[in-house]
PDB file of N, CA and C in Angstrom:
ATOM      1  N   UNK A   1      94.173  69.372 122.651  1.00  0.00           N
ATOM      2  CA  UNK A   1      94.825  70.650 122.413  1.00  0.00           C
ATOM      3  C   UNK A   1      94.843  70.950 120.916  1.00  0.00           C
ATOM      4  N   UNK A   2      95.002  72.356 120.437  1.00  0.00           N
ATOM      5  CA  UNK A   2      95.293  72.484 119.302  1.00  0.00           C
ATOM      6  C   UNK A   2      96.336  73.429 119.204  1.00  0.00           C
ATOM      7  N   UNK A   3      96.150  74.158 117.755  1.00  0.00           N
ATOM      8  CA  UNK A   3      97.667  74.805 117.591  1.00  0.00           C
ATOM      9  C   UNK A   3      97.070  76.271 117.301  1.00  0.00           C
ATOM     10  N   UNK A   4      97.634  77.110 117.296  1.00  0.00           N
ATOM     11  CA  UNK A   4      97.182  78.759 117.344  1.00  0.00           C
ATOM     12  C   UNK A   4      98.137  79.324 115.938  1.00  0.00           C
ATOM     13  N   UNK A   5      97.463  80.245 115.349  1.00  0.00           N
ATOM     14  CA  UNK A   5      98.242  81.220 114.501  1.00  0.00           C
ATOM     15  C   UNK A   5      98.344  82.302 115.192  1.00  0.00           C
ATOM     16  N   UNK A   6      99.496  82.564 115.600  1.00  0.00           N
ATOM     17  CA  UNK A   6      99.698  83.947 115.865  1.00  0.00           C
ATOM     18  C   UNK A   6      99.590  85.650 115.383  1.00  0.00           C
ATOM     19  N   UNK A   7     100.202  86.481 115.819  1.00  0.00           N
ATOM     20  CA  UNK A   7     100.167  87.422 115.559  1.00  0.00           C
ATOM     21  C   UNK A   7     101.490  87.818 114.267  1.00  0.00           C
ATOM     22  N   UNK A   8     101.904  87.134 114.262  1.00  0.00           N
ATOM     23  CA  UNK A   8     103.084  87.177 113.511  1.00  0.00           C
ATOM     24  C   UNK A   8     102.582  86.544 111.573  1.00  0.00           C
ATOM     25  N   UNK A   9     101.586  86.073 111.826  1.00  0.00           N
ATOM     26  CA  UNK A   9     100.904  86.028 110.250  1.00  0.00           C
ATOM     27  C   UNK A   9     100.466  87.191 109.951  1.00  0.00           C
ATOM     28  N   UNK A  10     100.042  88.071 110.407  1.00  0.00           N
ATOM     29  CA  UNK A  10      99.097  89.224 110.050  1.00  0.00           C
ATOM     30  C   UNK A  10      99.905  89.951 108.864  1.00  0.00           C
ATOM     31  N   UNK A  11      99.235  90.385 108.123  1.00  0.00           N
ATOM     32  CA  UNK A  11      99.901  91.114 106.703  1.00  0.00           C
ATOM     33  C   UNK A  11     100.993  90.195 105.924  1.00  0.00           C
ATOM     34  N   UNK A  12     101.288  89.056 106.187  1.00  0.00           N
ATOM     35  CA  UNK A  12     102.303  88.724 105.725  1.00  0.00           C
ATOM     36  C   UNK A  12     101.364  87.001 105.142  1.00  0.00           C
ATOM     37  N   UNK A  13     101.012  86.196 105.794  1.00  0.00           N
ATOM     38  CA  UNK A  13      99.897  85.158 105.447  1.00  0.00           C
ATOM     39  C   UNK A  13     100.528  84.422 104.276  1.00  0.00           C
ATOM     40  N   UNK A  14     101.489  83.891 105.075  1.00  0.00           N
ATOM     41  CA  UNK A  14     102.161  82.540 104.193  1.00  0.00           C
ATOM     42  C   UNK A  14     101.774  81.418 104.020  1.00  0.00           C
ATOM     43  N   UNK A  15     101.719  80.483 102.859  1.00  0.00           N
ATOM     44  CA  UNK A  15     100.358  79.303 103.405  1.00  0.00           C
ATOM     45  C   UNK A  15     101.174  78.301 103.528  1.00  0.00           C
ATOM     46  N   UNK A  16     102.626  77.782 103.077  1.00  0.00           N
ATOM     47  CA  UNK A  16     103.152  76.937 103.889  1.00  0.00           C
ATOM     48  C   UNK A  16     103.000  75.724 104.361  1.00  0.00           C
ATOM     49  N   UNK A  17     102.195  76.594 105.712  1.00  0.00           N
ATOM     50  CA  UNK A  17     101.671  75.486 106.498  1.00  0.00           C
ATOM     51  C   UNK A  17     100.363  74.540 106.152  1.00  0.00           C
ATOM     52  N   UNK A  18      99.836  75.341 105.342  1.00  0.00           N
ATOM     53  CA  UNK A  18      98.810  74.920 104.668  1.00  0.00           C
ATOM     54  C   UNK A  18      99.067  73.728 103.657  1.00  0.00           C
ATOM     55  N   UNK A  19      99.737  73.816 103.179  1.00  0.00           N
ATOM     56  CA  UNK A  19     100.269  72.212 102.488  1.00  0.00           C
ATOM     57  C   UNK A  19     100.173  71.043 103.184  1.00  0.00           C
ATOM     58  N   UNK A  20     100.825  71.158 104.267  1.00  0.00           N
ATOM     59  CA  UNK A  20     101.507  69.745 104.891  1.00  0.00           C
ATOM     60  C   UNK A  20     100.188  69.472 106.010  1.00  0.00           C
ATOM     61  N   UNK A  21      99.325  70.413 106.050  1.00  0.00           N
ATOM     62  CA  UNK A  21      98.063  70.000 106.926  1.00  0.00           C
ATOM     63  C   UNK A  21      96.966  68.839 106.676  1.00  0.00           C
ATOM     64  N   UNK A  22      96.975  67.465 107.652  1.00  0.00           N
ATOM     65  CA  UNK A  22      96.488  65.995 106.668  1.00  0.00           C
ATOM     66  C   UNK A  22      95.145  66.286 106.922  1.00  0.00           C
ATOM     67  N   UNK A  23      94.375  67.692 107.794  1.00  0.00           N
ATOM     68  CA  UNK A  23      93.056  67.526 108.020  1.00  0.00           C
ATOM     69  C   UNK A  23      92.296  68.750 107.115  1.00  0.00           C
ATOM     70  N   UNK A  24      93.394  69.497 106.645  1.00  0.00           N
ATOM     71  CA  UNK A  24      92.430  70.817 106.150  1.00  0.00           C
ATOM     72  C   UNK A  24      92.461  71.596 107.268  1.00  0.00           C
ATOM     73  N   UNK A  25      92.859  71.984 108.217  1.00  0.00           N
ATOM     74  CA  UNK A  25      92.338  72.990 109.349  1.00  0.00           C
ATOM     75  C   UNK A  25      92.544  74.411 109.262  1.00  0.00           C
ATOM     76  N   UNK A  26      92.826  74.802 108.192  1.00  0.00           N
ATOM     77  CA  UNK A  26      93.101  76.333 108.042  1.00  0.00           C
ATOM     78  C   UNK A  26      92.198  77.239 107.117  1.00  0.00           C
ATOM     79  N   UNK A  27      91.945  78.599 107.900  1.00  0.00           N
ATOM     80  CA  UNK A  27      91.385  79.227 107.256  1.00  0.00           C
ATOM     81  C   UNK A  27      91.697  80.295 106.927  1.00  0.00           C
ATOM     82  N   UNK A  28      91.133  80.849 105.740  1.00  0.00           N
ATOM     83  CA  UNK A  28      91.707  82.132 104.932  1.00  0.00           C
ATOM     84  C   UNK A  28      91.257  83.134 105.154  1.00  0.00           C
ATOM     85  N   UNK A  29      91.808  84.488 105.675  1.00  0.00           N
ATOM     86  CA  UNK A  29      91.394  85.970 105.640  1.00  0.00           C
ATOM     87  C   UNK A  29      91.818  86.751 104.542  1.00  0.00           C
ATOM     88  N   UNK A  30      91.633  87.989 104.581  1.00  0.00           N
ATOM     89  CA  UNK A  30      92.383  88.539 103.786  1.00  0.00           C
ATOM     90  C   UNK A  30      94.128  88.951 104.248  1.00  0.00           C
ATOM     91  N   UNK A  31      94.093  89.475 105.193  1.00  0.00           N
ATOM     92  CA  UNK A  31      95.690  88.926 105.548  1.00  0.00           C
ATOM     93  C   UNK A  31      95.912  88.334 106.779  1.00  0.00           C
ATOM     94  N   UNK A  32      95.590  87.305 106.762  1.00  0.00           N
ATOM     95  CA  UNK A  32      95.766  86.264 107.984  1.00  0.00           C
ATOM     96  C   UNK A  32      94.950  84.734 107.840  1.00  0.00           C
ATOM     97  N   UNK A  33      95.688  83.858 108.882  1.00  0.00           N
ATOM     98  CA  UNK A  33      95.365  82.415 108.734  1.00  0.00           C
ATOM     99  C   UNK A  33      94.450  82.126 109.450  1.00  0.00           C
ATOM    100  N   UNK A  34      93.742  81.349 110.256  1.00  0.00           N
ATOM    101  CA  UNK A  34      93.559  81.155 111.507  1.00  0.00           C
ATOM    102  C   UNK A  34      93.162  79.593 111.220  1.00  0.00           C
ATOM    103  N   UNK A  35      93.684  78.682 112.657  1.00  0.00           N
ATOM    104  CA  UNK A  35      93.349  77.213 112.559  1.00  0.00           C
ATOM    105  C   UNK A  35      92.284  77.022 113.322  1.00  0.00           C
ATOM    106  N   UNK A  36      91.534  76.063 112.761  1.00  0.00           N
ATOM    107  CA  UNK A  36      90.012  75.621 113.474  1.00  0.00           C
ATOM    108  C   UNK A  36      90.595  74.316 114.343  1.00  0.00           C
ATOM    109  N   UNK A  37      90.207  74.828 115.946  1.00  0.00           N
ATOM    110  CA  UNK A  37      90.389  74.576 116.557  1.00  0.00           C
ATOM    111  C   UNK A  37      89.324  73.130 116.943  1.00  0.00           C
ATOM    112  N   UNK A  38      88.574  73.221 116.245  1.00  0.00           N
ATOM    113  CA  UNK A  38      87.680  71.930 116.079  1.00  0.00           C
ATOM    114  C   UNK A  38      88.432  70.766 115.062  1.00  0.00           C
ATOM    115  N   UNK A  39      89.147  71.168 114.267  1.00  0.00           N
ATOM    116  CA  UNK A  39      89.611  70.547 112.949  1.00  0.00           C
ATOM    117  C   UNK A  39      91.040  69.798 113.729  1.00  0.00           C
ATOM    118  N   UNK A  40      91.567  71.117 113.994  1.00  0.00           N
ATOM    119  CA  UNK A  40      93.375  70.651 114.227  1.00  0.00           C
ATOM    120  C   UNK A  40      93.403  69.053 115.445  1.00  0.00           C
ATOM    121  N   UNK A  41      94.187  68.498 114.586  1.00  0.00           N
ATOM    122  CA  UNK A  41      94.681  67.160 115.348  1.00  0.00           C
ATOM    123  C   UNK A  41      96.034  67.114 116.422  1.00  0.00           C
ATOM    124  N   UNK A  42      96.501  68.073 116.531  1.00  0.00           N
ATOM    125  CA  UNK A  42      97.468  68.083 117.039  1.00  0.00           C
ATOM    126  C   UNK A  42      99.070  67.932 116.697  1.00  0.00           C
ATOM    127  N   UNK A  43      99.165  67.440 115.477  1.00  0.00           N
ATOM    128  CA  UNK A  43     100.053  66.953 115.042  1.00  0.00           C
ATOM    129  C   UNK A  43     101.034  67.618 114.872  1.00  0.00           C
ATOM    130  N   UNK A  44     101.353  68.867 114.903  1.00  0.00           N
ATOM    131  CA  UNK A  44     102.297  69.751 114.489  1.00  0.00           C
ATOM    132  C   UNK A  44     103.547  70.020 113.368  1.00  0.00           C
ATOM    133  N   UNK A  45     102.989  69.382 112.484  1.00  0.00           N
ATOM    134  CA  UNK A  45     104.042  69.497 111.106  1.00  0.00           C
ATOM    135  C   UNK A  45     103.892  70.541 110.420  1.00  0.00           C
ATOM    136  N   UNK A  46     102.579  71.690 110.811  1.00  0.00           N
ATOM    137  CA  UNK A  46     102.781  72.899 110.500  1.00  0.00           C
ATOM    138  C   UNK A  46     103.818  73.889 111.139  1.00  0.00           C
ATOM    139  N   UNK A  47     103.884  73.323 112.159  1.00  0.00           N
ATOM    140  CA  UNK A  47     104.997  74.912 112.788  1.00  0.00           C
ATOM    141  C   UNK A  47     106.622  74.657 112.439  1.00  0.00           C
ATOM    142  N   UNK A  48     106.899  74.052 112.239  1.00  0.00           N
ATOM    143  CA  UNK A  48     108.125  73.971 111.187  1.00  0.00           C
ATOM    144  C   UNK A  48     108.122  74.625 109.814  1.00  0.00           C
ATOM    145  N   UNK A  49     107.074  74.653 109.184  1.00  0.00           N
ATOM    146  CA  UNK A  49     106.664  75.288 107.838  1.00  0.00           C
ATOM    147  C   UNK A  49     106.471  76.590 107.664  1.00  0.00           C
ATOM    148  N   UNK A  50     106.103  76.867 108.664  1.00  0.00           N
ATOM    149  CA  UNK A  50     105.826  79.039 108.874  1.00  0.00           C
ATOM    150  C   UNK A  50     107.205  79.336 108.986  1.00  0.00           C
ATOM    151  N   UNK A  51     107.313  79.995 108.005  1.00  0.00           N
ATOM    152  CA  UNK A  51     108.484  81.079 107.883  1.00  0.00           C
ATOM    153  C   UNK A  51     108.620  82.168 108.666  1.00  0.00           C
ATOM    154  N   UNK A  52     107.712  82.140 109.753  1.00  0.00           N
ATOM    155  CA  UNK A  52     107.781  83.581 110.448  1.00  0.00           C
ATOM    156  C   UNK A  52     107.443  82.877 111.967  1.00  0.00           C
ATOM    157  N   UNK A  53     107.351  81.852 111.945  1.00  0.00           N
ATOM    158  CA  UNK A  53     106.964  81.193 113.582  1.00  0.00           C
ATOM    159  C   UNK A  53     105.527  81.653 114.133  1.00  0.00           C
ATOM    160  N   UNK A  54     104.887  81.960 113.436  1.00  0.00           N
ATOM    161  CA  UNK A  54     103.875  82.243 113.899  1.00  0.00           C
ATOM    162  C   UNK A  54     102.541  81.026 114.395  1.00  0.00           C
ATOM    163  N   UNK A  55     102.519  79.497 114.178  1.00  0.00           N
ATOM    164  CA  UNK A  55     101.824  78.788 114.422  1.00  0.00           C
ATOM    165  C   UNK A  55     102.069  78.086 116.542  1.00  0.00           C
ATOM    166  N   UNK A  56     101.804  78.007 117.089  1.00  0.00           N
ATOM    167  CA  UNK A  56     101.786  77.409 118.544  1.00  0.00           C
ATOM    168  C   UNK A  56     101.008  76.704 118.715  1.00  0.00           C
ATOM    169  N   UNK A  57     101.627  75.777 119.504  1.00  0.00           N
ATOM    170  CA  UNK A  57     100.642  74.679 120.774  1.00  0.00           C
ATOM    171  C   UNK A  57     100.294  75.778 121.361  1.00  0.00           C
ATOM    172  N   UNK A  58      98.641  75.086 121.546  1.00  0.00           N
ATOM    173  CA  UNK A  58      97.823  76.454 122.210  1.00  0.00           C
ATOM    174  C   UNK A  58      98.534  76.622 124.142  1.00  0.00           C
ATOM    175  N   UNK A  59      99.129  75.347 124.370  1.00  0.00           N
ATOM    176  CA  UNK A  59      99.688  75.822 125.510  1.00  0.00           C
ATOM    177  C   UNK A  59     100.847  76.451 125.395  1.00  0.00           C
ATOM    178  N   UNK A  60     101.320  76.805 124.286  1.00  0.00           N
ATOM    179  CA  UNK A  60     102.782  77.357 124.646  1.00  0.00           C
ATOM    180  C   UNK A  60     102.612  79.161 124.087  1.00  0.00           C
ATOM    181  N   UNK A  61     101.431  79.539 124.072  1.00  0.00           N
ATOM    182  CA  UNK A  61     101.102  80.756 123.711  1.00  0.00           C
ATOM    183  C   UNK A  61     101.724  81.889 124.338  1.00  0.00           C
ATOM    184  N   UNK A  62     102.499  82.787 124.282  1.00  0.00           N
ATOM    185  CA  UNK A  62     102.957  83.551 125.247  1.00  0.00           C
ATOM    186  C   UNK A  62     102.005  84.530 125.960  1.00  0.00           C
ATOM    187  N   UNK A  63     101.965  84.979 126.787  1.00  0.00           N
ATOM    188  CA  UNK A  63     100.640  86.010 127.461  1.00  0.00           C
ATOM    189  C   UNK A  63     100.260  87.303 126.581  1.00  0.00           C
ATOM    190  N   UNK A  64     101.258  87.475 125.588  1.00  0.00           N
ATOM    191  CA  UNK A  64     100.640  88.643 124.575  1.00  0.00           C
ATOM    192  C   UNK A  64     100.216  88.672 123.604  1.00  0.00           C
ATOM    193  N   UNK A  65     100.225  86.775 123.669  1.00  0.00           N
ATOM    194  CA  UNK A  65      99.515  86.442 122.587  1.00  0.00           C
ATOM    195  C   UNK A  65      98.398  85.380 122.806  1.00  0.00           C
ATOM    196  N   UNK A  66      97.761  85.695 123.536  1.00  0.00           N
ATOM    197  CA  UNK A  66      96.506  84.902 124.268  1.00  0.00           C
ATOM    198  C   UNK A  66      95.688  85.070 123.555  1.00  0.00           C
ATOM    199  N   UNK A  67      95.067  86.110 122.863  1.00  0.00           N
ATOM    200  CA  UNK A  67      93.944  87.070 122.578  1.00  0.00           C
ATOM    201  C   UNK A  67      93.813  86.037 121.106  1.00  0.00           C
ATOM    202  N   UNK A  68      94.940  85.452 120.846  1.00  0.00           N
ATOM    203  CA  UNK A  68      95.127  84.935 119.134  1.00  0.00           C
ATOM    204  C   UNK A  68      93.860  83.443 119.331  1.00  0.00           C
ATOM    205  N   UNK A  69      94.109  83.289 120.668  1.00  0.00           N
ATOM    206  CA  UNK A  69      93.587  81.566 120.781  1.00  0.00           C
ATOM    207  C   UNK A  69      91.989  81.708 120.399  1.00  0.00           C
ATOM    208  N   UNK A  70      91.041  82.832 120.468  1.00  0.00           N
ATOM    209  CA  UNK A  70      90.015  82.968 120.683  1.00  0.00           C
ATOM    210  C   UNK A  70      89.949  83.761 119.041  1.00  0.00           C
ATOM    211  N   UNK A  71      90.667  84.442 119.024  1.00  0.00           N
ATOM    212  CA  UNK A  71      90.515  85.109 117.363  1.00  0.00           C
ATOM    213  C   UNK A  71      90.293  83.850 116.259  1.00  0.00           C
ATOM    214  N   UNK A  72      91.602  82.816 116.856  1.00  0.00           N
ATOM    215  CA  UNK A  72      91.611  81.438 115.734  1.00  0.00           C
ATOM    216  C   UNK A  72      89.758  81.049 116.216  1.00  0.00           C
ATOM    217  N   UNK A  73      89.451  80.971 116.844  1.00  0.00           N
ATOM    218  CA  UNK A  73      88.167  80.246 116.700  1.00  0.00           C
ATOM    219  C   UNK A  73      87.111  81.001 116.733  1.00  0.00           C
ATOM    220  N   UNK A  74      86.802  82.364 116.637  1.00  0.00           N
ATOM    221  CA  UNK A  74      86.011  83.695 116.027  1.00  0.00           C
ATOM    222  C   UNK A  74      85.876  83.182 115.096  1.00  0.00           C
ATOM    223  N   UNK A  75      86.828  83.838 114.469  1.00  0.00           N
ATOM    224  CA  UNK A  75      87.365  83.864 112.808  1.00  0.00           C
ATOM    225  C   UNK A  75      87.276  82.623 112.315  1.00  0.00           C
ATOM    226  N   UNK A  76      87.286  81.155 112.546  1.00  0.00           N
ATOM    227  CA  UNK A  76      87.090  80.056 112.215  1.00  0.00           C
ATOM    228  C   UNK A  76      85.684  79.998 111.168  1.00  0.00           C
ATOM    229  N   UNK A  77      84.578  80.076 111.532  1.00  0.00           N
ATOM    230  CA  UNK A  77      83.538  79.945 111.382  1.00  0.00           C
ATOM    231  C   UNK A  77      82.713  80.785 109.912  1.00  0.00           C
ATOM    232  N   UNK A  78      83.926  82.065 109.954  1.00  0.00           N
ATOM    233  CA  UNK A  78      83.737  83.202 109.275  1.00  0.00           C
ATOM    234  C   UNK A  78      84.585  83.113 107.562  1.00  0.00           C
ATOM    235  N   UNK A  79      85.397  82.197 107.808  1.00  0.00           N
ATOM    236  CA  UNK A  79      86.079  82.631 106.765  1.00  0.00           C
ATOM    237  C   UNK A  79      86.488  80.619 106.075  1.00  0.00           C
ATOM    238  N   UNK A  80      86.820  81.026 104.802  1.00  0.00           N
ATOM    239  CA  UNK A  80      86.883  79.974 104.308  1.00  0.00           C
ATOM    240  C   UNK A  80      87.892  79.260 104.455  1.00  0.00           C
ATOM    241  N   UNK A  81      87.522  77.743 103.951  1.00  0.00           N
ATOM    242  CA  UNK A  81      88.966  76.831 104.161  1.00  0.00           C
ATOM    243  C   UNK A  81      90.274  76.808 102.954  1.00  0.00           C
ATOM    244  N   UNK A  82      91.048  76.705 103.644  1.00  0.00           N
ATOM    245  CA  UNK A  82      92.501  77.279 102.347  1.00  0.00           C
ATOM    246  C   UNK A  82      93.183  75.591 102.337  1.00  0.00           C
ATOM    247  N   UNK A  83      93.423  74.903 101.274  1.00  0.00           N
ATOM    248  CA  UNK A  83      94.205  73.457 101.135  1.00  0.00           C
ATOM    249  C   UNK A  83      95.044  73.623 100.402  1.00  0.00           C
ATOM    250  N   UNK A  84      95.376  74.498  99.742  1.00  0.00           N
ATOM    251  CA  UNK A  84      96.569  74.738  98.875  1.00  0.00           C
ATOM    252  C   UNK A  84      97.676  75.967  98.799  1.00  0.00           C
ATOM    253  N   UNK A  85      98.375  75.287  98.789  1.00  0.00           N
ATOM    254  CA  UNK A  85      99.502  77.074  98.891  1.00  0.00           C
ATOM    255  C   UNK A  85      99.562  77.927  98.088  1.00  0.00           C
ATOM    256  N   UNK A  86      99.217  79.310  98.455  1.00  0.00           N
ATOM    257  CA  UNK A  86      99.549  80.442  97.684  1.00  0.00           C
ATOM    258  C   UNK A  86     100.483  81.697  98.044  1.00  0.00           C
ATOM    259  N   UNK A  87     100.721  82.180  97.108  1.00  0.00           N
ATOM    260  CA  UNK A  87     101.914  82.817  97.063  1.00  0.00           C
ATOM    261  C   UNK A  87     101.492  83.907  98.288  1.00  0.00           C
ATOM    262  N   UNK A  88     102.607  84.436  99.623  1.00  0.00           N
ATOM    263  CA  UNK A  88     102.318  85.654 100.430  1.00  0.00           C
ATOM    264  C   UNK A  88     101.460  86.731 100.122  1.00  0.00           C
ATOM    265  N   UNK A  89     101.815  87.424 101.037  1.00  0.00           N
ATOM    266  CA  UNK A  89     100.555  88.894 100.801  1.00  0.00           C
ATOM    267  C   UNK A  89     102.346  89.263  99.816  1.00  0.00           C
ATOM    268  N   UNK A  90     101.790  90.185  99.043  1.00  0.00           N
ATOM    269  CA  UNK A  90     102.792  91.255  97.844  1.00  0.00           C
ATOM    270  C   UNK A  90     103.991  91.682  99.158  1.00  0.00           C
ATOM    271  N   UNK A  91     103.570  92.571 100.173  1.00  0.00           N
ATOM    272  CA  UNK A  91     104.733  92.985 100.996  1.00  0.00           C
ATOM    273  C   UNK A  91     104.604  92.168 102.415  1.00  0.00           C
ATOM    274  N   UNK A  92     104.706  91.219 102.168  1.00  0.00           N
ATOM    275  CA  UNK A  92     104.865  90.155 103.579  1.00  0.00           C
ATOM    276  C   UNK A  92     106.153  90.203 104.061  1.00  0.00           C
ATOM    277  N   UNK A  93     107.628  90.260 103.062  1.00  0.00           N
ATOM    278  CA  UNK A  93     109.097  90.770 103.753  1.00  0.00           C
ATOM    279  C   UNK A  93     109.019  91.677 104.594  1.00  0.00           C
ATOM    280  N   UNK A  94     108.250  92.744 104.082  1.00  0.00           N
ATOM    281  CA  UNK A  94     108.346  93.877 104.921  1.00  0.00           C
ATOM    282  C   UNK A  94     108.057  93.800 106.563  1.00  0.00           C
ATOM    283  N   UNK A  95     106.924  92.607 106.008  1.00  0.00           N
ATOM    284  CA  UNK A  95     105.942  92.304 107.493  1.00  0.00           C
ATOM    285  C   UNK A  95     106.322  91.447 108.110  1.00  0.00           C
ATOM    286  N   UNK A  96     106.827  90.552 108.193  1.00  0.00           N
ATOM    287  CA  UNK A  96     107.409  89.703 109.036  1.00  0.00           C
ATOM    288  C   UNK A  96     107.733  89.857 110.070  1.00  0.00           C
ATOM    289  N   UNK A  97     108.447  91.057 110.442  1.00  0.00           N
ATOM    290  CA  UNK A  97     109.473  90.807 111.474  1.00  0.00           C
ATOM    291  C   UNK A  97     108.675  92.028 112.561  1.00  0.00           C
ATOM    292  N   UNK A  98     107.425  92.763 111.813  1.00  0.00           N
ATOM    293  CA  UNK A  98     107.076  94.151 112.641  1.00  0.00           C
ATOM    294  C   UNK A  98     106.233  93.147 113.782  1.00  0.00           C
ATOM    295  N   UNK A  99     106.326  93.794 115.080  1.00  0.00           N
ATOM    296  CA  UNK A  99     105.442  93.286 116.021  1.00  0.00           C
ATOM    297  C   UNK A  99     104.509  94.268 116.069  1.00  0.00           C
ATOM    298  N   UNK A 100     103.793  94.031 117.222  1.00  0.00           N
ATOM    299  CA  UNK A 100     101.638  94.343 117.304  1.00  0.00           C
ATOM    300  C   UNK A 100     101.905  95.062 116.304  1.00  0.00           C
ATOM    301  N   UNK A 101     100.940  93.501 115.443  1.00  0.00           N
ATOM    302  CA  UNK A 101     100.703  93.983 114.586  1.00  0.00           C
ATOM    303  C   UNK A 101      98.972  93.612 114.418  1.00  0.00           C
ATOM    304  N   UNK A 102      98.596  93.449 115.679  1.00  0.00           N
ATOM    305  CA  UNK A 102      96.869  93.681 115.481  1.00  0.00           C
ATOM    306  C   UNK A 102      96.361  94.432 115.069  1.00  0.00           C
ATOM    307  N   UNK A 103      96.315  95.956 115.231  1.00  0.00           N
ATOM    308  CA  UNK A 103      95.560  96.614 114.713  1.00  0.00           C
ATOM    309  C   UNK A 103      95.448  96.604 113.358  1.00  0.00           C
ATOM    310  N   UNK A 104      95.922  95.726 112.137  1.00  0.00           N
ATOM    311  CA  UNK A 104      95.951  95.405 111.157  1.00  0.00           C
ATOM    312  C   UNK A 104      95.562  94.180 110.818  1.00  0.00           C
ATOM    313  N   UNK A 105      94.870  93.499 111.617  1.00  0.00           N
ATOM    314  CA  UNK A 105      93.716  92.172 111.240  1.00  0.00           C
ATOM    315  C   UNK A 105      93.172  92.630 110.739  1.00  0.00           C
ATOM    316  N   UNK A 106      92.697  92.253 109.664  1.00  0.00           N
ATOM    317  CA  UNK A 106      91.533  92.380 108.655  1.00  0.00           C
ATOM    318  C   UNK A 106      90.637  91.231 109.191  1.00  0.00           C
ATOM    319  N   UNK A 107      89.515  91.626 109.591  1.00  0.00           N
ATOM    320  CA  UNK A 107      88.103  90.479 110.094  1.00  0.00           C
ATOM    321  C   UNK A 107      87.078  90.105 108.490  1.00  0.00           C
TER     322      UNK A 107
END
């Protein structure tokens, strides 16, 4: 199994979780994360670290957020690997808390 970034990173892309990750499994968009689902070990010491809850066991995905499990491994391939934390998107407060917030993935 692995772990999913949700919909709840989008515009806001806190890296966080990206610190405490012992394999590297994350990758960088312009506003969003996504974990390589080839990479992730399972371990889950990232989802404590997201400030916005946005990381899941890919089984505990809720049904409106299914669509994320397949985006994390799209987008995997496409975008580069992130190992160090950087500061949010500029208005990520703002973003946090808005839901669907897909139509604002940046690919």
């Amino acid at each position: 199994m692995t772990h999913v970034v949700t919909e709840a990173c989008i515009r806001c892309k806190y890296t966080d979780c990206v610190d405490v990750c012992p394999v590297d499994c994350f990758r960088e968009g312009p506003n969003f994360l996504v974990i390589d689902p080839d990479e992730c070990i399972d371990c889950a010491v990232c989802i404590p670290e997201c400030p916005v809850n946005a990381i899941l066991p890919e089984e505990d995905v809720p049904a409106d957020q299914l669509a994320f499990i397949k985006i994390n491994a799209d987008l995997t391939p496409k975008w580069p690997s992130i190992t160090k934390r950087k500061a949010p998107l500029p208005d990520a407060e703002q973003w946090k808390d808005v839901k669907d917030k897909l139509q604002f993935l940046q690919r």
